[in-house]
N, C-alpha and C. Protein backbone atom coordinates (compact mmCIF):
# COMPACT_ATOMS: atom_id res chain seq x y z
N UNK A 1 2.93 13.83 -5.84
CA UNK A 1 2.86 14.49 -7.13
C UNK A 1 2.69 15.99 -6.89
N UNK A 2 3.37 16.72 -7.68
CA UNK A 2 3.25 18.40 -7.57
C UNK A 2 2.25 18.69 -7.70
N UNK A 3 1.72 20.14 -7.48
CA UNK A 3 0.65 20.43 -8.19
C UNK A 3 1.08 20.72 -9.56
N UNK A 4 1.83 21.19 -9.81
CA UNK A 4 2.09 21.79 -11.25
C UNK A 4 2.14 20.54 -12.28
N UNK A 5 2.36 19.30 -12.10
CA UNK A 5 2.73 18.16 -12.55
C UNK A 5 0.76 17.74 -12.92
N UNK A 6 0.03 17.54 -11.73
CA UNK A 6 -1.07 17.01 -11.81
C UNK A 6 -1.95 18.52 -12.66
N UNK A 7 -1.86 19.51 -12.91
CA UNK A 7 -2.25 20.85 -13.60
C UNK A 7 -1.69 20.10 -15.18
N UNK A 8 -0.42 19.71 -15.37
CA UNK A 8 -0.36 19.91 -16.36
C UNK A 8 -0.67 18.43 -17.33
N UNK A 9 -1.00 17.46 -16.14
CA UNK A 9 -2.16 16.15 -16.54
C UNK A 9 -3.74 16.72 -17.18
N UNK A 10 -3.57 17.23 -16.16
CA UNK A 10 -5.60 17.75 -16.37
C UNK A 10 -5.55 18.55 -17.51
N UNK A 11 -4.68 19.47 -17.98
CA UNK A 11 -4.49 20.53 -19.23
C UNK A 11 -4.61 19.61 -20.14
N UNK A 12 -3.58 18.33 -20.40
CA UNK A 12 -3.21 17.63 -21.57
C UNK A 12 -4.86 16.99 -21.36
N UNK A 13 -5.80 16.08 -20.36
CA UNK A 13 -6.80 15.13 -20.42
C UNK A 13 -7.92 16.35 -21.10
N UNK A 14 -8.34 17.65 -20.83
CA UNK A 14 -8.84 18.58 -21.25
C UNK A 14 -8.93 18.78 -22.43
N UNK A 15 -8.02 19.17 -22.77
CA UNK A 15 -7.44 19.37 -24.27
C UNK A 15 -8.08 18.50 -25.13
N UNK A 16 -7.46 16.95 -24.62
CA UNK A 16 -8.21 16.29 -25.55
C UNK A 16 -9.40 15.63 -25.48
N UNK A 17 -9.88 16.12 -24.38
CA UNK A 17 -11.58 15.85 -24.12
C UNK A 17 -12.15 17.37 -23.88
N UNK A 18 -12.41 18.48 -24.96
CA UNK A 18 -12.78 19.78 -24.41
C UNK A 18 -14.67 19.38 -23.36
N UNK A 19 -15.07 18.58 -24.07
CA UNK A 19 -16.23 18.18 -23.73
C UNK A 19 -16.23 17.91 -22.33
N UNK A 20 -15.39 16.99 -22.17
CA UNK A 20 -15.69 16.55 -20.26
C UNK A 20 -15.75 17.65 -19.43
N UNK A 21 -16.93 16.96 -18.32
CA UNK A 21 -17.10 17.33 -17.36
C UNK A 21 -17.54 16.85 -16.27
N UNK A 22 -17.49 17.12 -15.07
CA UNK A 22 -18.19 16.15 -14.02
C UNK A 22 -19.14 17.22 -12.83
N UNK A 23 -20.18 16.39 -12.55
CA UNK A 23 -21.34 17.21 -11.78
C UNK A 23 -21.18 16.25 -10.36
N UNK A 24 -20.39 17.39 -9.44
CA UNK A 24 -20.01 16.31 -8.43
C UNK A 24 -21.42 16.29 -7.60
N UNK A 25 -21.73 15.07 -7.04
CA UNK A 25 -23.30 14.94 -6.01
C UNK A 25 -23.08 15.06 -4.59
N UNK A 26 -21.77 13.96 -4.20
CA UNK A 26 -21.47 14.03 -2.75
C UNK A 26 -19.72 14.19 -2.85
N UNK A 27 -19.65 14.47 -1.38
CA UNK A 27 -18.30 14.24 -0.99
C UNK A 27 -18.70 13.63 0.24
N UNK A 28 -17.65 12.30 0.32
CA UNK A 28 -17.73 12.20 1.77
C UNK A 28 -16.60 11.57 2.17
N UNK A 29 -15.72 11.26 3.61
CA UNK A 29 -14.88 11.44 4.28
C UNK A 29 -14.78 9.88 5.05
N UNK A 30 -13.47 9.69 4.89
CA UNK A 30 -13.32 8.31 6.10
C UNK A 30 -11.83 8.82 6.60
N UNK A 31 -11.42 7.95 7.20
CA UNK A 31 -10.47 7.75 8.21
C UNK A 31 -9.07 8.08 7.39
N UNK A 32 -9.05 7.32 6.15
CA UNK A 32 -7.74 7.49 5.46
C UNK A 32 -8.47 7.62 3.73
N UNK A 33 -9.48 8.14 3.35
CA UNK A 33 -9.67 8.20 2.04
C UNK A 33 -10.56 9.38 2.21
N UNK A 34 -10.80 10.04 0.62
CA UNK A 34 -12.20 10.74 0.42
C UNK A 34 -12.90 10.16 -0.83
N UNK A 35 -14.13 10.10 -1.31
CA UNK A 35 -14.94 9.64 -1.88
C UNK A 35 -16.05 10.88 -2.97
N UNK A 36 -15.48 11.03 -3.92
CA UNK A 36 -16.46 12.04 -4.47
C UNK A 36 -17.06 10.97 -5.68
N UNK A 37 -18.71 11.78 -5.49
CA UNK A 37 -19.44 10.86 -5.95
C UNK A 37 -20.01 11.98 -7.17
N UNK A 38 -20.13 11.66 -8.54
CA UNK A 38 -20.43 12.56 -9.43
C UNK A 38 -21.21 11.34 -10.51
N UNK A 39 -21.45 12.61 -11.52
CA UNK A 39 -22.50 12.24 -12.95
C UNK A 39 -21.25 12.62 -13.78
N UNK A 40 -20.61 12.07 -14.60
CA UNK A 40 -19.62 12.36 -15.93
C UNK A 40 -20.61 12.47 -17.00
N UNK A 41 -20.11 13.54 -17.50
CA UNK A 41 -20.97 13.89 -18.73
C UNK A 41 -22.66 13.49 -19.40
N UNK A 42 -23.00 14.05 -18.15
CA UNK A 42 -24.50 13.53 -17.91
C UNK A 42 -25.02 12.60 -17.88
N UNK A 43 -24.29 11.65 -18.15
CA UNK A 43 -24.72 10.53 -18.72
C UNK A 43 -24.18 9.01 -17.16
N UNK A 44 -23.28 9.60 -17.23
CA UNK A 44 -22.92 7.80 -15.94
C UNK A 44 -22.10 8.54 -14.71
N UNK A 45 -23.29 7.36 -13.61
CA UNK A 45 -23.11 7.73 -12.23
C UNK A 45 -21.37 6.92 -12.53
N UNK A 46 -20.45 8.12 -11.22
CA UNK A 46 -19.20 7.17 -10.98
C UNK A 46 -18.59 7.41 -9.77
N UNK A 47 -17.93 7.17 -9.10
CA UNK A 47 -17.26 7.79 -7.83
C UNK A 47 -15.72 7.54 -8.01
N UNK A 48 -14.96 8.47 -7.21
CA UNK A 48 -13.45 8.06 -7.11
C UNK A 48 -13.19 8.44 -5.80
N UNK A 49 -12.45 7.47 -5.44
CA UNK A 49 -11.81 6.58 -3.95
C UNK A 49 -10.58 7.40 -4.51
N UNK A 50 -10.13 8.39 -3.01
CA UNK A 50 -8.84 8.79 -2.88
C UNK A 50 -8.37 8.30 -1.56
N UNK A 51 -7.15 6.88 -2.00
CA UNK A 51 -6.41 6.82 -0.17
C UNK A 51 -5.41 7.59 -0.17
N UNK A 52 -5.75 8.28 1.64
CA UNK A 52 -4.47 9.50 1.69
C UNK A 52 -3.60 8.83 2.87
N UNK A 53 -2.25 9.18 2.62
CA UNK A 53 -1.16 8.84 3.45
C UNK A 53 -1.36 10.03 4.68
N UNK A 54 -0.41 9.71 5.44
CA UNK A 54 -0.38 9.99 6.90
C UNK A 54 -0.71 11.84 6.78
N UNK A 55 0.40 12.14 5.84
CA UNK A 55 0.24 13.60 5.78
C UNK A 55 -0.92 14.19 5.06
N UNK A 56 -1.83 13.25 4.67
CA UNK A 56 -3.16 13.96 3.77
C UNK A 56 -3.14 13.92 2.34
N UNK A 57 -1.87 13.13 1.88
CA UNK A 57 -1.63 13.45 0.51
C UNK A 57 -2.34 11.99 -0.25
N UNK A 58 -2.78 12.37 -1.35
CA UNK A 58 -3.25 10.92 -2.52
C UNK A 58 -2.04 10.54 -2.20
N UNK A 59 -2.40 8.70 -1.91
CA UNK A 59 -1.14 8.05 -2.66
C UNK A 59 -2.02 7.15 -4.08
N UNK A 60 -2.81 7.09 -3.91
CA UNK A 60 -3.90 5.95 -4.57
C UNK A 60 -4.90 6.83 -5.02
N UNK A 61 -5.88 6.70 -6.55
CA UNK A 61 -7.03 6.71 -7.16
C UNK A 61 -7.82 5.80 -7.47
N UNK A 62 -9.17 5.35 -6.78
CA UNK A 62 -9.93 4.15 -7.59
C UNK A 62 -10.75 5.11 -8.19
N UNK A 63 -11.26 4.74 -9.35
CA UNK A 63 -12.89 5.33 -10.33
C UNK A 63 -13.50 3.71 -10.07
N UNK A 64 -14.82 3.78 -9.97
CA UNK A 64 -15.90 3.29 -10.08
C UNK A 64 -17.27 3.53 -10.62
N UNK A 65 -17.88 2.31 -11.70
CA UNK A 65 -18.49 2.81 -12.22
C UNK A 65 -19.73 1.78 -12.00
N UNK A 66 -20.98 2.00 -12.70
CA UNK A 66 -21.97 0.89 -12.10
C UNK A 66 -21.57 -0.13 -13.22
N UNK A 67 -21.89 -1.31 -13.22
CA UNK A 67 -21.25 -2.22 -14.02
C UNK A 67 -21.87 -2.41 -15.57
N UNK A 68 -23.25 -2.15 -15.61
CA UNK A 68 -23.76 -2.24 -17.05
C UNK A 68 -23.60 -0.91 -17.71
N UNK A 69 -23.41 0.39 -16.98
CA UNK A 69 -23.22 1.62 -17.60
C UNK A 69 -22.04 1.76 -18.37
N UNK A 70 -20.90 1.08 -17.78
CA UNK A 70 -19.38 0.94 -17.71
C UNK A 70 -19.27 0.36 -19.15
N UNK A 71 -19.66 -1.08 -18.78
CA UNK A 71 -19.63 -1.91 -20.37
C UNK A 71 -20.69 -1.06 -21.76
N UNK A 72 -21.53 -0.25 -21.44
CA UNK A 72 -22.80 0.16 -22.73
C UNK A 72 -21.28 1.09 -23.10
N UNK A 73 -20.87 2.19 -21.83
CA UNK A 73 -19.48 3.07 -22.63
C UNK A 73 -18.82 3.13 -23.24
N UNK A 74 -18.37 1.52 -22.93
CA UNK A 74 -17.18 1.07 -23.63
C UNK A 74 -17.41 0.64 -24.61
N UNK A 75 -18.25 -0.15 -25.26
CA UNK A 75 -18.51 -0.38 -26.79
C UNK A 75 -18.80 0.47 -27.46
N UNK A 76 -19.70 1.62 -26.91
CA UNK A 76 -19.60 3.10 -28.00
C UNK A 76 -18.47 3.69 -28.40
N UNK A 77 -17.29 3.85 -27.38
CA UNK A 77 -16.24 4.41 -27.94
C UNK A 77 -15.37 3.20 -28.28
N UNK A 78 -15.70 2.09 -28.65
CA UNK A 78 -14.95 1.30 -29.55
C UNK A 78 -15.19 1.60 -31.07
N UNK A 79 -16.44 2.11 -31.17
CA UNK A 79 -17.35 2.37 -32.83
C UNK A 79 -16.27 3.38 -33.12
């Protein structure tokens, strides 16, 4: 993915979340991924799993979230 392509993802997710933000805690490093570990909007711990291909690039995003924080989220923004 370009950069200009993934810039103009984050512009449009922005836009319509002016509010978000994330307070990153850790970064940390393996063999073929990186792992940043943050607080989203003060409120819920989450991390995202990046696997990188040979040349260093994302091919893959996981988010993870703790499992009862995840579900309390999701029924609020169902209201």
């Amino acid at each position: 993915m370009a950069k200009s392509t993934l810039r103009l993802y984050f512009e449009k997710v922005l836009n319509q979340n002016p509010g978000l933000h994330f307070d990153l805690q850790y970064t940390m490093a393996g063999i073929k991924s990186i792992t940043l570990i943050y607080i989203r909007m003060d409120i819920l711990l989450a991390s995202e799993v990046m696997i990188l291909n040979s040349a260093g690039l994302v091919t893959e995003g996981l988010s993870h979230y703790p499992v009862d924080e995840i579900f309390e989220l999701l029924s609020t923004q169902k209201q």
